[in-house]
Protein backbone atom coordinates (compact mmCIF):
# COMPACT_ATOMS: atom_id res chain seq x y z
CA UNK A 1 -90.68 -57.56 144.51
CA UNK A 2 -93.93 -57.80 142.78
CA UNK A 3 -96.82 -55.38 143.27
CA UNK A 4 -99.80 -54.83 141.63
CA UNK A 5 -99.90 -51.55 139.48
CA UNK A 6 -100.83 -48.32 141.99
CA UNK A 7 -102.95 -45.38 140.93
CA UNK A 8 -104.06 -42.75 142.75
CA UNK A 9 -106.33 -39.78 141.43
CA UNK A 10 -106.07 -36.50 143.88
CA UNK A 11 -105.51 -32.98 144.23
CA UNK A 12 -102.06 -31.34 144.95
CA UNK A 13 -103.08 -29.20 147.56
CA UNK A 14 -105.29 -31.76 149.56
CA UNK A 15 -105.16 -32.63 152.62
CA UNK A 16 -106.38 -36.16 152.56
CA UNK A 17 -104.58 -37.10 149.33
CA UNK A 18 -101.01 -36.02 150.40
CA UNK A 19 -101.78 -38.46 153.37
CA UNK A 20 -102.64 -41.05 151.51
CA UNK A 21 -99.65 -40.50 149.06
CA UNK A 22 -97.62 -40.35 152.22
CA UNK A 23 -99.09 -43.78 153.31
CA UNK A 24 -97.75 -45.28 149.80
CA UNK A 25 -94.20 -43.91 149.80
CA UNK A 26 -93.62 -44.87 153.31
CA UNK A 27 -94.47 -48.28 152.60
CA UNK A 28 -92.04 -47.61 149.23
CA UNK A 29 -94.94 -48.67 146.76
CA UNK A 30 -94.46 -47.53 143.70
CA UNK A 31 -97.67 -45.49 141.97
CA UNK A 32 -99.17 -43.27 139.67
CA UNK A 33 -100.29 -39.56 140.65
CA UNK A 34 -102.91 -38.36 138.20
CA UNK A 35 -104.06 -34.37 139.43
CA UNK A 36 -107.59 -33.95 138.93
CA UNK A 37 -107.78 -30.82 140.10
CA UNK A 38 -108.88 -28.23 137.03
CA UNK A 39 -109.99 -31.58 134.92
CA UNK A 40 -113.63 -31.63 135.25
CA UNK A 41 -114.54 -34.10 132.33
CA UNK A 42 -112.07 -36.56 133.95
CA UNK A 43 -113.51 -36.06 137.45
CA UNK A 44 -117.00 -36.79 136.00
CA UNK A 45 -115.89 -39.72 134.44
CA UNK A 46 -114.21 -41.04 137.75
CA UNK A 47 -117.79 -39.94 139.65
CA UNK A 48 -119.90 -41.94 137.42
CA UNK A 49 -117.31 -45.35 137.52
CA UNK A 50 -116.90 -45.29 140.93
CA UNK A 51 -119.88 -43.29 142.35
CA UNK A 52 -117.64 -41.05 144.12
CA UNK A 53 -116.93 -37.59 144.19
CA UNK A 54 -114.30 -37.54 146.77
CA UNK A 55 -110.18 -37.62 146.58
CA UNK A 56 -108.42 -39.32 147.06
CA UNK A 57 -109.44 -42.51 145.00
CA UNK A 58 -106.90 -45.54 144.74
CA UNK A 59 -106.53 -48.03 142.50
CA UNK A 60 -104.74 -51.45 142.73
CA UNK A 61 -104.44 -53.82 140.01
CA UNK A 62 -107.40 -51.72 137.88
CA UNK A 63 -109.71 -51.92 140.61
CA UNK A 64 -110.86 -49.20 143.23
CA UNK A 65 -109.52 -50.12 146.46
CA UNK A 66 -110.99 -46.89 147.97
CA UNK A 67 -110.07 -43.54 149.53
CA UNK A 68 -107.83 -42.22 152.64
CA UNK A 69 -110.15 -44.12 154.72
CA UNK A 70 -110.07 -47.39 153.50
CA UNK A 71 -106.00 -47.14 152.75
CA UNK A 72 -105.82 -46.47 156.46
CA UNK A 73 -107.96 -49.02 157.83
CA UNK A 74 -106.08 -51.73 155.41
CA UNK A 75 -102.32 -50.72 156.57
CA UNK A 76 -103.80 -50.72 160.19
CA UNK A 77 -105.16 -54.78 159.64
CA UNK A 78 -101.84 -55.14 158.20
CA UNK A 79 -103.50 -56.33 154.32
CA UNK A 80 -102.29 -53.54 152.83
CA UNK A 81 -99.02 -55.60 151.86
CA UNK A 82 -101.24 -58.46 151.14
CA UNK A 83 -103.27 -56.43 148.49
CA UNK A 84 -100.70 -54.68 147.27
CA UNK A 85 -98.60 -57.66 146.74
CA UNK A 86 -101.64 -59.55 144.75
CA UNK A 87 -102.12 -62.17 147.30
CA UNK A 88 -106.26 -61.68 148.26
């Protein structure tokens, strides 16, 4: 099955980000887990691409999809397969 290629930048020991991890493998998506925590040159980076400080931040395809929130609110509408699979 196709998907389009999954990134997520987080912490280990957040909250928010293992939920949103957990949101990812239960839907068995396959993705990349890059730590930020301890890498402030790459958090800076991500802060002035995206204009967000906050973790998690999730990317689908090379584009930011958003954070916990915004994973949430698209598996609740039921377009998180849709997105995922490349199909909006």
């Amino acid at each position: 099955m196709y998907q389009e290629e999954i990134v997520i930048y987080a912490k280990a020991r957040c909250r928010r980000c293992r939920r949103a991890r957990r949101i990812l493998k239960r839907k068995g998506y396959a993705f990349e887990a890059v730590d930020v925590a301890g890498d402030e040159k790459l958090r800076a980076r991500l802060a002035e691409t995206t204009g967000k400080r906050k973790v998690p931040l999730i990317f689908l395809g090379g584009r930011l999809v958003g954070g916990l929130e915004d994973i949430e609110a698209l598996e609740r509408s039921g377009d998180l397969d849709r997105v995922v699979r490349g199909r909006v």
